[in-house]
C-alpha atoms as a PDB file:
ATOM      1  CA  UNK A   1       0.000   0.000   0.000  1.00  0.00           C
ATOM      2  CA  UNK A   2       2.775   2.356   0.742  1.00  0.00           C
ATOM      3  CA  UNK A   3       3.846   1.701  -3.109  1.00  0.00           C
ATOM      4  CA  UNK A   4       0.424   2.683  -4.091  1.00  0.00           C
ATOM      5  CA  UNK A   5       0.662   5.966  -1.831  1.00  0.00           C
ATOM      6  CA  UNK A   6       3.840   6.886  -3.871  1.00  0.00           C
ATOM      7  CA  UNK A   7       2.704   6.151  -6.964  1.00  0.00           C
ATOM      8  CA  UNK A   8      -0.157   7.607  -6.847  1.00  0.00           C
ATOM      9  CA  UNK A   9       1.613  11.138  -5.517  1.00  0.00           C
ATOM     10  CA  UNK A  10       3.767  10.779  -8.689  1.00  0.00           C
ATOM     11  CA  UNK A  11       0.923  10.061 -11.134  1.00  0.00           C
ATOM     12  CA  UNK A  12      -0.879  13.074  -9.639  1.00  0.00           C
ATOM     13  CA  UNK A  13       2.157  15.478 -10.160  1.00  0.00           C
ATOM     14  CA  UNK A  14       2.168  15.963  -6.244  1.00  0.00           C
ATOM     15  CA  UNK A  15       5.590  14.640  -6.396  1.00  0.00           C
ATOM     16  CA  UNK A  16       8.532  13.841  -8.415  1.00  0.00           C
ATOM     17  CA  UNK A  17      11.062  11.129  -9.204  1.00  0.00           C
ATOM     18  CA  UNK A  18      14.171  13.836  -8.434  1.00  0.00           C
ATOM     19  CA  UNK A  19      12.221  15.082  -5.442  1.00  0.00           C
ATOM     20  CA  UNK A  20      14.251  14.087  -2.249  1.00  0.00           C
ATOM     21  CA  UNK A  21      12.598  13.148   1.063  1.00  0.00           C
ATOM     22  CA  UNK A  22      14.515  14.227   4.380  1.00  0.00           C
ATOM     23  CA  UNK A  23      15.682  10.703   6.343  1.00  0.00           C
ATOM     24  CA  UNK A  24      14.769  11.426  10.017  1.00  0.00           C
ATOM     25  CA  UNK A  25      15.989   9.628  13.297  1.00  0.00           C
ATOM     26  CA  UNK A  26      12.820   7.681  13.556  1.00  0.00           C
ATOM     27  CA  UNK A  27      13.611   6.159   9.988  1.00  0.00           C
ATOM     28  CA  UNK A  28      17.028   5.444   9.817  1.00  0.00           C
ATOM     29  CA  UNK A  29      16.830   3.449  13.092  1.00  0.00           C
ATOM     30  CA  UNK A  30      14.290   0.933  11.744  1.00  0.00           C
ATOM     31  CA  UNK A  31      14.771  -2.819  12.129  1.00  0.00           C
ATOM     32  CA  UNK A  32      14.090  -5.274   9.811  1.00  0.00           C
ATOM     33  CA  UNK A  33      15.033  -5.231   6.284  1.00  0.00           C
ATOM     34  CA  UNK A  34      16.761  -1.947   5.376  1.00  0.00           C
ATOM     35  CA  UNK A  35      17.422   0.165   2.139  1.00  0.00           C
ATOM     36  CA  UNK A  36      20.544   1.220   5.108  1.00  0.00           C
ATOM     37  CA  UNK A  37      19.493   5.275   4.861  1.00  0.00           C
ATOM     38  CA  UNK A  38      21.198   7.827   7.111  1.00  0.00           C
ATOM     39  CA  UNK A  39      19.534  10.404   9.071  1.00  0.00           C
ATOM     40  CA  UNK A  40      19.772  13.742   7.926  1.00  0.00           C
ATOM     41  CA  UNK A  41      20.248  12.660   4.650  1.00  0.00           C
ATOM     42  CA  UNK A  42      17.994  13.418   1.217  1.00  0.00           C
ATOM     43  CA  UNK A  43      16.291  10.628  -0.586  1.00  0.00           C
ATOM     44  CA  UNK A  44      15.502  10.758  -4.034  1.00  0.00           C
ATOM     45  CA  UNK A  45      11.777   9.436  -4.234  1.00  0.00           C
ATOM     46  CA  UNK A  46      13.257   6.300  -7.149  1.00  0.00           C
ATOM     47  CA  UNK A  47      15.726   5.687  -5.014  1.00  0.00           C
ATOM     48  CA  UNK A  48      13.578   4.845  -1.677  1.00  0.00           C
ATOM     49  CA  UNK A  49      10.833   3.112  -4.204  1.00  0.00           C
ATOM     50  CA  UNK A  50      13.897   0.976  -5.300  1.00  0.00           C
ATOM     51  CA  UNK A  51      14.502   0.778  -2.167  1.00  0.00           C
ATOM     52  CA  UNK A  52      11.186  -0.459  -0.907  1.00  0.00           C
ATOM     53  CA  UNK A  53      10.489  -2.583  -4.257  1.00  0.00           C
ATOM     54  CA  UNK A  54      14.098  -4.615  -4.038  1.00  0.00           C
ATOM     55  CA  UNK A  55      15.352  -4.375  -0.978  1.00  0.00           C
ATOM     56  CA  UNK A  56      11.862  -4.380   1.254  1.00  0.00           C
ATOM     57  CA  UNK A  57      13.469  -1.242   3.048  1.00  0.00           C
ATOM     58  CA  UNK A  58      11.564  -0.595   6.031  1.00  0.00           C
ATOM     59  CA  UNK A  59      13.578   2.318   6.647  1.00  0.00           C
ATOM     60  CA  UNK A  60      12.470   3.973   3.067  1.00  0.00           C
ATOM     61  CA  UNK A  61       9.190   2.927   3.822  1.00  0.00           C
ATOM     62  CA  UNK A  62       8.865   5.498   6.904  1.00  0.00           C
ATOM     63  CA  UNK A  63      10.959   7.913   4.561  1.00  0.00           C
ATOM     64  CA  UNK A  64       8.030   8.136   2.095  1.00  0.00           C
ATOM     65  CA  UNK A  65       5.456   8.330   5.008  1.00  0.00           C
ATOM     66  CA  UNK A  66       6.851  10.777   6.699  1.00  0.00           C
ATOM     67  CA  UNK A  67       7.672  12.819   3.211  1.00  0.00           C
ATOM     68  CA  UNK A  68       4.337  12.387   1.960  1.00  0.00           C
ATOM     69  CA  UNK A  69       2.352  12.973   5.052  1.00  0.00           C
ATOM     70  CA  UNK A  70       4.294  14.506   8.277  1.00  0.00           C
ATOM     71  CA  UNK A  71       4.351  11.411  10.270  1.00  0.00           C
ATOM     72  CA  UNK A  72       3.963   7.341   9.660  1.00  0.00           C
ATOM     73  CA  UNK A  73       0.650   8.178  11.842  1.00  0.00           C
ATOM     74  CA  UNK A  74      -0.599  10.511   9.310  1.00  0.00           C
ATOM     75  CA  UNK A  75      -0.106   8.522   6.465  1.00  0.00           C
ATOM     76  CA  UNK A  76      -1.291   4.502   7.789  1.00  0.00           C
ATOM     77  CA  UNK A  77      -4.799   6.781   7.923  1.00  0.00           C
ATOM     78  CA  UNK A  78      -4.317   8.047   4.874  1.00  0.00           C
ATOM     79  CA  UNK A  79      -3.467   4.539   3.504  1.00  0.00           C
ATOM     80  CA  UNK A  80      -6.729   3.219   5.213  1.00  0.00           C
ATOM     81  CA  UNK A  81      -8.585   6.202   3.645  1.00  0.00           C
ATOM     82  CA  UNK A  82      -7.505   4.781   0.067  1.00  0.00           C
ATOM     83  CA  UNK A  83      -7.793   1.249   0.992  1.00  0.00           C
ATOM     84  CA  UNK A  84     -11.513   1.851   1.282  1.00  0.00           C
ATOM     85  CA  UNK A  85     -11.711   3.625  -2.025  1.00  0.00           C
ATOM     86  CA  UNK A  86     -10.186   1.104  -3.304  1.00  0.00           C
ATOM     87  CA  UNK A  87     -12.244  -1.659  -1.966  1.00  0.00           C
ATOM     88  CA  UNK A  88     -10.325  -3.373  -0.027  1.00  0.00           C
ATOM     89  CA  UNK A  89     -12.769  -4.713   3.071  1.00  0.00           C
ATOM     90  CA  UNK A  90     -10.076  -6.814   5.275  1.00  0.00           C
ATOM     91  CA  UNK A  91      -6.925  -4.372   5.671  1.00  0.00           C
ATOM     92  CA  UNK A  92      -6.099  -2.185   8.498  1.00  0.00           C
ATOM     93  CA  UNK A  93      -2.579  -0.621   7.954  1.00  0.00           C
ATOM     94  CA  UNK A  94      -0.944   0.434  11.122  1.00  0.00           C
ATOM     95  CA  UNK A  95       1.852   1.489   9.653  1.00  0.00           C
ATOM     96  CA  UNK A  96       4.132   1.959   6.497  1.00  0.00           C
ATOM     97  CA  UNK A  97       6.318  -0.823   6.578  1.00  0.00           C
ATOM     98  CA  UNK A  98       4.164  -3.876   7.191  1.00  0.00           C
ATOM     99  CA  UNK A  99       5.989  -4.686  10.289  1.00  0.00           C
ATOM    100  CA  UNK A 100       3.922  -6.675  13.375  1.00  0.00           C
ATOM    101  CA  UNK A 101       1.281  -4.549  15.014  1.00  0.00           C
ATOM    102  CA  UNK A 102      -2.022  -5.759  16.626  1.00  0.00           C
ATOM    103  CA  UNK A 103      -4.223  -3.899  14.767  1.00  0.00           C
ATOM    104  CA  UNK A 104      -2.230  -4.533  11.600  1.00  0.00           C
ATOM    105  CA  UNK A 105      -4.288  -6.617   8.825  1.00  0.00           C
ATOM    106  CA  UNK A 106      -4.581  -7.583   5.040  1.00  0.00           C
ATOM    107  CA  UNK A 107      -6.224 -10.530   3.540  1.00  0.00           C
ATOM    108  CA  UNK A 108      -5.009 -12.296   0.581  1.00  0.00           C
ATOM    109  CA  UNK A 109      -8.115 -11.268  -1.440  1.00  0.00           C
ATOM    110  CA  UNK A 110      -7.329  -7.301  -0.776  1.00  0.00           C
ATOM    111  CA  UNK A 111      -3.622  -8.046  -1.459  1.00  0.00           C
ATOM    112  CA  UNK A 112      -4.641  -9.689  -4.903  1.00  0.00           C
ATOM    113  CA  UNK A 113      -7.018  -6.903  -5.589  1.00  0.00           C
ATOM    114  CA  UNK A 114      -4.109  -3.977  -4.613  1.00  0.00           C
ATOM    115  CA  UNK A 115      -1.568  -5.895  -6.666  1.00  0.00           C
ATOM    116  CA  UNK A 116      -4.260  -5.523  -9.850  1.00  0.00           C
ATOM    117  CA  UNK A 117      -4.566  -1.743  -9.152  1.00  0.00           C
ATOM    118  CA  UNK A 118      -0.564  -0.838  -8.780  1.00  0.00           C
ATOM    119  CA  UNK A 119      -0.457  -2.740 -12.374  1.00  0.00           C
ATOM    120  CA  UNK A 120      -3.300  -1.333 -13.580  1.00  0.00           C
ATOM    121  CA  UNK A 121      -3.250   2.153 -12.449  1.00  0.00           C
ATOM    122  CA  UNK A 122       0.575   2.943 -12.770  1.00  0.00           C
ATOM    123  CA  UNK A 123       1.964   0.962 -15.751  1.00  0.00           C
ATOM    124  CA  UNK A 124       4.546   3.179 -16.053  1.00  0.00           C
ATOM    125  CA  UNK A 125       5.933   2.515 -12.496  1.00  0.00           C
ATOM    126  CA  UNK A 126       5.933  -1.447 -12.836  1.00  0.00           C
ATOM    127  CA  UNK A 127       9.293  -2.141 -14.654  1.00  0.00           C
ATOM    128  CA  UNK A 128      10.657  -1.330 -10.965  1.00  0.00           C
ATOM    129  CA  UNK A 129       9.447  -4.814 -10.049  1.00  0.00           C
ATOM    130  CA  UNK A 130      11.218  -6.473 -12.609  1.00  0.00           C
ATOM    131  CA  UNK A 131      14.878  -4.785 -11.086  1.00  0.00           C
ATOM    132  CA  UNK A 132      17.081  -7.463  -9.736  1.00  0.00           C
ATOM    133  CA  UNK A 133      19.051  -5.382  -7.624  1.00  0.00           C
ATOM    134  CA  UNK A 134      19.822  -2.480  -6.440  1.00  0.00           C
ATOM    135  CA  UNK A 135      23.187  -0.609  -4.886  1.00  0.00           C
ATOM    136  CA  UNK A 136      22.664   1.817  -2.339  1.00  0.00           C
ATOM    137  CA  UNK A 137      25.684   3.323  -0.116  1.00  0.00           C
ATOM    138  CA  UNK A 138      28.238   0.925  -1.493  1.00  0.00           C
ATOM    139  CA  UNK A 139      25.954  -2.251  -0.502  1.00  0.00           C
ATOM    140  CA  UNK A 140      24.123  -4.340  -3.138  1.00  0.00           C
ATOM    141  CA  UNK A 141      21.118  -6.575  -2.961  1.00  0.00           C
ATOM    142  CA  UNK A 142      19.361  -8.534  -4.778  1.00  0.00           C
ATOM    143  CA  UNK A 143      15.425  -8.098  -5.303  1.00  0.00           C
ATOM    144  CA  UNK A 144      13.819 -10.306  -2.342  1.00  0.00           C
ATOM    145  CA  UNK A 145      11.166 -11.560  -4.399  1.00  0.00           C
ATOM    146  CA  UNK A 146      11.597 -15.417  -5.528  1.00  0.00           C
ATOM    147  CA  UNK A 147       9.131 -14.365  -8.238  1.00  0.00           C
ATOM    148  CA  UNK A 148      11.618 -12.227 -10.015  1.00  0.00           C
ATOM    149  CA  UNK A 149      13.997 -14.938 -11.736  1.00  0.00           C
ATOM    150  CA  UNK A 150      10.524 -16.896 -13.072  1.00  0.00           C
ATOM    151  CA  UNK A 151       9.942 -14.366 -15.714  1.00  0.00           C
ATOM    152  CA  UNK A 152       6.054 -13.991 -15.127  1.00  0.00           C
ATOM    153  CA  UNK A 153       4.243 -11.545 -16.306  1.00  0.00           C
END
């Protein structure tokens, strides 16, 4: 859903591929899988979406909330707000990344359904998820998705 958030901003004109989002405390301390930002550093908006697309960067993931919406907070409602527009009827996003919360939610129908939408609505955008890797401060990696060598689709 956060890929959807960006995408959409993009398509919209609200932002750009050159625009660069400020990398706070909050986000360059994130666990999990990491795009490995540094705080007080500025993001090119492809750069985190390569870095949330290949390298499941949590860390870019807050980058983009907070860039897009002032806080993670701020933009989980405003990710809920277009989940229902959408149609999706069994999400709840708590946050930007995906990562564990109680409240947190999405069925495998409403992923299905958001998967048709980001290909649908943003053809443009959905080379990125063909990328096998991507290099960001001197580390590479390789796409996470086991999809990606298949050639589907």
């Amino acid at each position: 859903m956060t890929i959807y958030m960006v995408f959409e901003a993009l398509k919209e004109g609200r932002i750009t591929q050159n625009d660069k989002f400020y990398v706070s405390r909050r986000a360059s301390k994130m666990g999990g899988s990491k795009m490995f930002t540094r705080e007080g550093d500025n993001i090119r908006v492809i750069d985190l979406l390569r870095g949330i697309i290949i390298q499941s960067g949590n860390d870019a993931c807050v980058v983009v909330a907070e860039g897009l919406a002032g806080t993670e907070e701020n933009f989980a409602q405003k990710m809920n707000a277009k989940a229902k527009e959408l149609g999706l009827t069994n999400s709840f996003f708590a946050n930007s990344t995906g990562m564990p919360h109680p409240e947190h939610k999405m069925s495998v129908r409403d992923l299905v359904k958001l998967s048709q939408h980001l290909r649908e609505d943003f053809p443009d955008y959905f080379p990125l998820f063909k990328e096998q890797e991507f290099t960001w401060e001197g580390i590479k990696q390789r796409n996470r998705n086991p999809l990606i060598d298949m050639n589907i689709g």
